[in-house]
Protein backbone atom coordinates (compact mmCIF):
# COMPACT_ATOMS: atom_id res chain seq x y z
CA UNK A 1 -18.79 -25.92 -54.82
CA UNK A 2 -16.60 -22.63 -53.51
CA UNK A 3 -20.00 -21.71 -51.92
CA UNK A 4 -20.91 -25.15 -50.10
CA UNK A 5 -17.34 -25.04 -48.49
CA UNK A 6 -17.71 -21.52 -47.44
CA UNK A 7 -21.35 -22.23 -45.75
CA UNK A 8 -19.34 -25.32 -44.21
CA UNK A 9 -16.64 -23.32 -42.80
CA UNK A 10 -19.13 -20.63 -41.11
CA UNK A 11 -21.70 -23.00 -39.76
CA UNK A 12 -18.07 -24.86 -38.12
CA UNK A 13 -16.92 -21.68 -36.52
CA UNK A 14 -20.56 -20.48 -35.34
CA UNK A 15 -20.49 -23.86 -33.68
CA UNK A 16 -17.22 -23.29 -32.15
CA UNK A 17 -17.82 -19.98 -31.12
CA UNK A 18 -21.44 -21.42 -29.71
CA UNK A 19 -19.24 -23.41 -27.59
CA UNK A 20 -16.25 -21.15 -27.01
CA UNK A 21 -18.78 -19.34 -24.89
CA UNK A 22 -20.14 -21.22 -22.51
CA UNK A 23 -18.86 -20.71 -18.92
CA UNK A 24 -16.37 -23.50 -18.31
CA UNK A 25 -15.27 -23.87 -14.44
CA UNK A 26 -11.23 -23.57 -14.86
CA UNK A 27 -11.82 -20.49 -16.45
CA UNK A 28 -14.26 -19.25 -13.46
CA UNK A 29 -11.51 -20.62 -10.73
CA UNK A 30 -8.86 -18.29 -13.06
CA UNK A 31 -11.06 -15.11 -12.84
CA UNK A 32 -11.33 -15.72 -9.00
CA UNK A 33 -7.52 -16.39 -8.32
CA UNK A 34 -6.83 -13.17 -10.70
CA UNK A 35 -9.15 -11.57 -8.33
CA UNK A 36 -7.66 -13.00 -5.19
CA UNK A 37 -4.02 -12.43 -6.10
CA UNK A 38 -5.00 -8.79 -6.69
CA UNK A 39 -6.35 -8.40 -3.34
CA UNK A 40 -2.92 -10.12 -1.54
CA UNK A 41 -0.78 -7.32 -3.36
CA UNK A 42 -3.22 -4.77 -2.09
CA UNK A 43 -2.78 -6.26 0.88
CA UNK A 44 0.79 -5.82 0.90
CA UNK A 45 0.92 -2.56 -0.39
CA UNK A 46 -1.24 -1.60 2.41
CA UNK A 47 1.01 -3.10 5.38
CA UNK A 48 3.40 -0.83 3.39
CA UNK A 49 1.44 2.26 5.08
CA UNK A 50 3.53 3.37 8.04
CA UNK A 51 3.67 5.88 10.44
CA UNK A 52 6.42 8.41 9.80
CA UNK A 53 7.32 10.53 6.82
CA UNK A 54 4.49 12.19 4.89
CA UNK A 55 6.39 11.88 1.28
CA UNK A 56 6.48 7.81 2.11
CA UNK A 57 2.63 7.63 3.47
CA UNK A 58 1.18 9.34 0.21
CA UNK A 59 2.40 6.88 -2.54
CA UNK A 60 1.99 4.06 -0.17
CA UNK A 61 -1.91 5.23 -0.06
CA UNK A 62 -2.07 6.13 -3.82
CA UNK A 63 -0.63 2.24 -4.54
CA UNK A 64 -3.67 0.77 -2.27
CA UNK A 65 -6.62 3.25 -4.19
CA UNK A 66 -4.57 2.06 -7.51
CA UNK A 67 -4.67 -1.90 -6.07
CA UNK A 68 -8.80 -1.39 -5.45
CA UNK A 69 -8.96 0.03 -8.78
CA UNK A 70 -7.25 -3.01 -10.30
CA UNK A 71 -9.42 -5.36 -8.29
CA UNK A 72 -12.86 -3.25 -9.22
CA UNK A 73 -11.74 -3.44 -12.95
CA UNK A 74 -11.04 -7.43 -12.81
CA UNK A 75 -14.27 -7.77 -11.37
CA UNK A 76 -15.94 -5.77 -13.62
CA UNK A 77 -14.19 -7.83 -16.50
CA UNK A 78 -15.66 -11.00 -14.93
CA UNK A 79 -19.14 -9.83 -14.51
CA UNK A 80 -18.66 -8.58 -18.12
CA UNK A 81 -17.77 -12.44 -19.32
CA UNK A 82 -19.73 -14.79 -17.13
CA UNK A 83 -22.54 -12.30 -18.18
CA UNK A 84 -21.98 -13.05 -22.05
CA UNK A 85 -21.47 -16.66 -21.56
CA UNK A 86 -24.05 -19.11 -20.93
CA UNK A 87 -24.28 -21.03 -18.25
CA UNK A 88 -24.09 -25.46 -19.30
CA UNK A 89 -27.68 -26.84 -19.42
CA UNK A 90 -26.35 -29.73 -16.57
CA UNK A 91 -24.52 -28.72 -13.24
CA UNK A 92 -20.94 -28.69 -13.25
CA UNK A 93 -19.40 -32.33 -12.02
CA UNK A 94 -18.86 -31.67 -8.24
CA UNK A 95 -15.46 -32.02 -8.41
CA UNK A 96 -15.80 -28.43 -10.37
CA UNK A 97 -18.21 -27.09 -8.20
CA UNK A 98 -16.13 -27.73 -5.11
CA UNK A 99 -13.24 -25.90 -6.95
CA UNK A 100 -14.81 -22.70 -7.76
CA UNK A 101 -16.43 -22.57 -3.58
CA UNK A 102 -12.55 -23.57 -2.82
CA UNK A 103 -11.56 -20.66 -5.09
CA UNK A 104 -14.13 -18.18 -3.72
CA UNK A 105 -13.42 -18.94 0.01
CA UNK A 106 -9.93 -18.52 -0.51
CA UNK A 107 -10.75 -14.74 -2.35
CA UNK A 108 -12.80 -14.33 0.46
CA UNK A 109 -10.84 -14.86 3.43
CA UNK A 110 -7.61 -12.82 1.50
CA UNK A 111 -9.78 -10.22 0.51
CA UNK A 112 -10.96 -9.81 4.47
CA UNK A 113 -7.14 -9.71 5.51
CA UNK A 114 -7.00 -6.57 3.23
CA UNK A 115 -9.80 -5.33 4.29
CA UNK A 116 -8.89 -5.50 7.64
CA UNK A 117 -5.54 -4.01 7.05
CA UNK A 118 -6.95 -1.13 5.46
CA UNK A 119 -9.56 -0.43 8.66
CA UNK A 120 -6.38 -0.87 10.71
CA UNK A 121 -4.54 1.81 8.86
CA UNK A 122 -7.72 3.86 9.04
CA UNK A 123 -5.90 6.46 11.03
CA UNK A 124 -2.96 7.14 8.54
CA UNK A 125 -5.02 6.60 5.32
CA UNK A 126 -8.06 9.12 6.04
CA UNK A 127 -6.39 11.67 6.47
CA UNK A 128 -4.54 11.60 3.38
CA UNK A 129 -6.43 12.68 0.34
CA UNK A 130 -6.62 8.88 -0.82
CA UNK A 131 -9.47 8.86 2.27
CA UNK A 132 -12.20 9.62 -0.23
CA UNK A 133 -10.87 7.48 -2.86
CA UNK A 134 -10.72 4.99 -0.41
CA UNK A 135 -14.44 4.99 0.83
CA UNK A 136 -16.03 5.48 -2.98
CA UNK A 137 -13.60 2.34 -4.50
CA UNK A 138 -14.75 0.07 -1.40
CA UNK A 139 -18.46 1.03 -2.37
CA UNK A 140 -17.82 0.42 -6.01
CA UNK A 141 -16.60 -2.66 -5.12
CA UNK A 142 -19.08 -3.93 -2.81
CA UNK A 143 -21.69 -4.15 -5.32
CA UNK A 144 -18.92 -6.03 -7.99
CA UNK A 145 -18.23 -8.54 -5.83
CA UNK A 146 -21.86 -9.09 -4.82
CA UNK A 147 -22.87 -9.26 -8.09
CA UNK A 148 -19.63 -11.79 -9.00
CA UNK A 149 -20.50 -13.92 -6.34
CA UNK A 150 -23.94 -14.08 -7.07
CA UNK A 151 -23.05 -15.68 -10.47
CA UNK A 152 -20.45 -18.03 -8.96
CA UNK A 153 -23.46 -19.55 -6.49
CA UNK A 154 -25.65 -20.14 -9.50
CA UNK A 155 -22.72 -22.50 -11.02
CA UNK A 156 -22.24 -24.20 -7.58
CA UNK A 157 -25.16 -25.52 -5.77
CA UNK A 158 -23.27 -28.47 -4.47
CA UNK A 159 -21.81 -25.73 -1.94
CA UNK A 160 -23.80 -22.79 -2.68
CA UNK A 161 -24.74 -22.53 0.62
CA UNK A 162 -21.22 -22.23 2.29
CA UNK A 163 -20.97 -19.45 -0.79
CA UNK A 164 -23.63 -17.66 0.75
CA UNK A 165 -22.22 -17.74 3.93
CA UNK A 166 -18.69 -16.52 2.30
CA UNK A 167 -20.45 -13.49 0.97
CA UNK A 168 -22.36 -12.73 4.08
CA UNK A 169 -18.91 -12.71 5.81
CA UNK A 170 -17.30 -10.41 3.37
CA UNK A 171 -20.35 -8.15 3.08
CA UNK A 172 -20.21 -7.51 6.62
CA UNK A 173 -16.22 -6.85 6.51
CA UNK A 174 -16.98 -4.25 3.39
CA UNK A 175 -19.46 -2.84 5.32
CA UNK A 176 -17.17 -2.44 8.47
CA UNK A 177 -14.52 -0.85 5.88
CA UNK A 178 -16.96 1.59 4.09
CA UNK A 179 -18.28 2.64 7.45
CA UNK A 180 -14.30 3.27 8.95
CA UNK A 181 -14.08 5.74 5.72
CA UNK A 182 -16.95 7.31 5.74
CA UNK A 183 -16.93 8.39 9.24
């Protein structure tokens, strides 16, 4: 009897964990906000970098390599689940699809405003010695968020196409940064 209830209770929890695992589409819009609110404080932290006093340029350039960092790390966390989850046999319901593209175009266009910031503050950043750090995160990065998004169109075809068209846009912005550093 004690062994029929054990086999019971472990072919319940291999069933729950079967289905703990698949990739469910709040938790894909949560890994993309995470991602997106990352790149806003970035963002901020890189307005932050002013003209003027050396000993308030430095930590303001350490804070945006250490805001990168954080963003390559949560997107290496995401790649790391949605790779070890399995994708649902059916589509998501379109209503979930047009979340996650919502969710993605919204990382997108924040993580171009950062972007953009940082190529503005080109001049004050490069020559610091965060320069270098600078140009090897946004590399590291540009093959995260490829390979992020790249995951996130095979959940949505609904509006995998404007997806694409998000990526294209931020591949060329990364590409604009990468170049501004490693000039």
């Amino acid at each position: 009897m004690r062994f029929n209830i054990l086999s019971a209770v472990t072919v319940a929890l291999s069933a729950s964990t079967t289905y703990a695992e698949l990739i469910e589409p709040k938790a894909v819009v949560d890994a993309i906000d995470k991602i997106t609110d990352l790149s806003s404080d970035t963002a901020d932290a890189a307005e932050k970098v002013q003209q003027g006093d050396i000993t308030a340029i430095v930590p303001a350039g350490f804070r945006v390599v250490k805001g990168f960092k954080d963003i390559i790390s949560t997107v290496t966390m995401t790649i790391s689940d949605l790779g070890r989850m399995e994708a649902p046999e059916e589509d998501f319901a379109e209503e979930d699809q047009n979340a996650i593209c919502k969710a993605f175009t919204g990382f997108v266009m924040v993580h171009q405003d950062l972007l953009r910031v940082v190529i503005g503050k080109n001049s004050l950043l490069a020559s610091l010695p965060v320069g270098d750090a600078i140009a090897s995160v946004l590399r590291t990065l540009e093959g995260g968020v490829d390979e992020v998004a790249e995951k996130i169109i095979e959940l949505v075809p609904t509006c995998a196409e404007q997806a694409k068209k998000d990526l294209g846009d931020l591949d060329d912005t990364i590409g604009k940064a990468i170049d501004t550093y490693s000039s």
